[in-house]
Protein backbone atom coordinates (compact mmCIF):
# COMPACT_ATOMS: atom_id res chain seq x y z
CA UNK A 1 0.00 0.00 0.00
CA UNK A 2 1.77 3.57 -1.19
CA UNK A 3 1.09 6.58 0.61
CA UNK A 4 -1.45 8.98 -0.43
CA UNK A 5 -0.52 11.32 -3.12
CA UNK A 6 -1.46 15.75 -2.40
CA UNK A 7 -3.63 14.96 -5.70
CA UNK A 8 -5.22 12.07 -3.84
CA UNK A 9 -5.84 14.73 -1.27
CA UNK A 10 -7.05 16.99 -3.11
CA UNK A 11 -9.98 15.28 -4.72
CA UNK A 12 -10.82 13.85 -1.22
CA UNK A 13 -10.89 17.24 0.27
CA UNK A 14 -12.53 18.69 -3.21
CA UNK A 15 -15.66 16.04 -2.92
CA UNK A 16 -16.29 16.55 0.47
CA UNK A 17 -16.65 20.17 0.12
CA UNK A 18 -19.56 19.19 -2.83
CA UNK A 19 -21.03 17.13 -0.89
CA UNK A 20 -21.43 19.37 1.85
CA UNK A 21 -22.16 22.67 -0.28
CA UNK A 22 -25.47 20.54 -1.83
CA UNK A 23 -26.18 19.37 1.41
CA UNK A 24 -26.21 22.94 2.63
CA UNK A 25 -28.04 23.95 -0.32
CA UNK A 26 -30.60 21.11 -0.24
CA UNK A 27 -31.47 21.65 3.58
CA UNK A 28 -31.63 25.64 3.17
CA UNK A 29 -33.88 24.95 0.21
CA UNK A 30 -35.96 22.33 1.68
CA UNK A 31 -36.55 24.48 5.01
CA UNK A 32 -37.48 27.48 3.38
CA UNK A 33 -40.13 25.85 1.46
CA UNK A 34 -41.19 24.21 5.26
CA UNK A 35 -41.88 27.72 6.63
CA UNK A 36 -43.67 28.65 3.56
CA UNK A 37 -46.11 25.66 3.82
CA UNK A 38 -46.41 26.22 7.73
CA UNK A 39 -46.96 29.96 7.43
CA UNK A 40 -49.64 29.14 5.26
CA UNK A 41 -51.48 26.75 7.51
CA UNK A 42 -51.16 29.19 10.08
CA UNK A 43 -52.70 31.48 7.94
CA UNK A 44 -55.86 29.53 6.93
CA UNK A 45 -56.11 28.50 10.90
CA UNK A 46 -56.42 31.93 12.42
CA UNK A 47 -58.64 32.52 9.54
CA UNK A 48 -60.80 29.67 10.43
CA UNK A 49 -60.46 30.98 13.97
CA UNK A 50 -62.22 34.01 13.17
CA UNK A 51 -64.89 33.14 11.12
CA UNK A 52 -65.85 30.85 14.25
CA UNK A 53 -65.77 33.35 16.32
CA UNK A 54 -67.85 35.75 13.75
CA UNK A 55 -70.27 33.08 13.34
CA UNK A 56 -70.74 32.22 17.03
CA UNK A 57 -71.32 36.11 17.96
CA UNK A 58 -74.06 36.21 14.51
CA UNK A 59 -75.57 33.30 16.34
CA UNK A 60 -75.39 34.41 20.25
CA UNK A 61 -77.24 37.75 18.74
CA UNK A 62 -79.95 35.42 16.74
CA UNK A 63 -80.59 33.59 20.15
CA UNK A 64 -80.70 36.72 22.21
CA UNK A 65 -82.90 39.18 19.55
């Protein structure tokens, strides 16, 4: 077994910095698209939240008038 070359190095050294650059890239990607989706949900839930409330307060008055 010969000892490892700098060139041998080097390409070691040059795909581990791909790999973790598209990792890096992947994850930032994949989370941003996360908080997207979940700002959206939370979104559409207060919304729901409110017409509840509108509709219980249009119904209390019914009841009451």
């Amino acid at each position: 077994m010969k000892a490892p070359t700098p060139g041998d190095l080097a390409r070691g050294v040059y795909e581990s910095l791909v790999n973790t650059t598209m990792g890096l890239f992947i994850g930032i990607v994949f989370l941003t698209a996360f908080f997207v989706f979940k700002n959206k949900v939370t979104k559409m839930t207060l919304s729901m939240n409110l017409q509840a409330v509108d509709l219980l307060k249009h119904l209390a008055a019914v009841e009451k008038g």
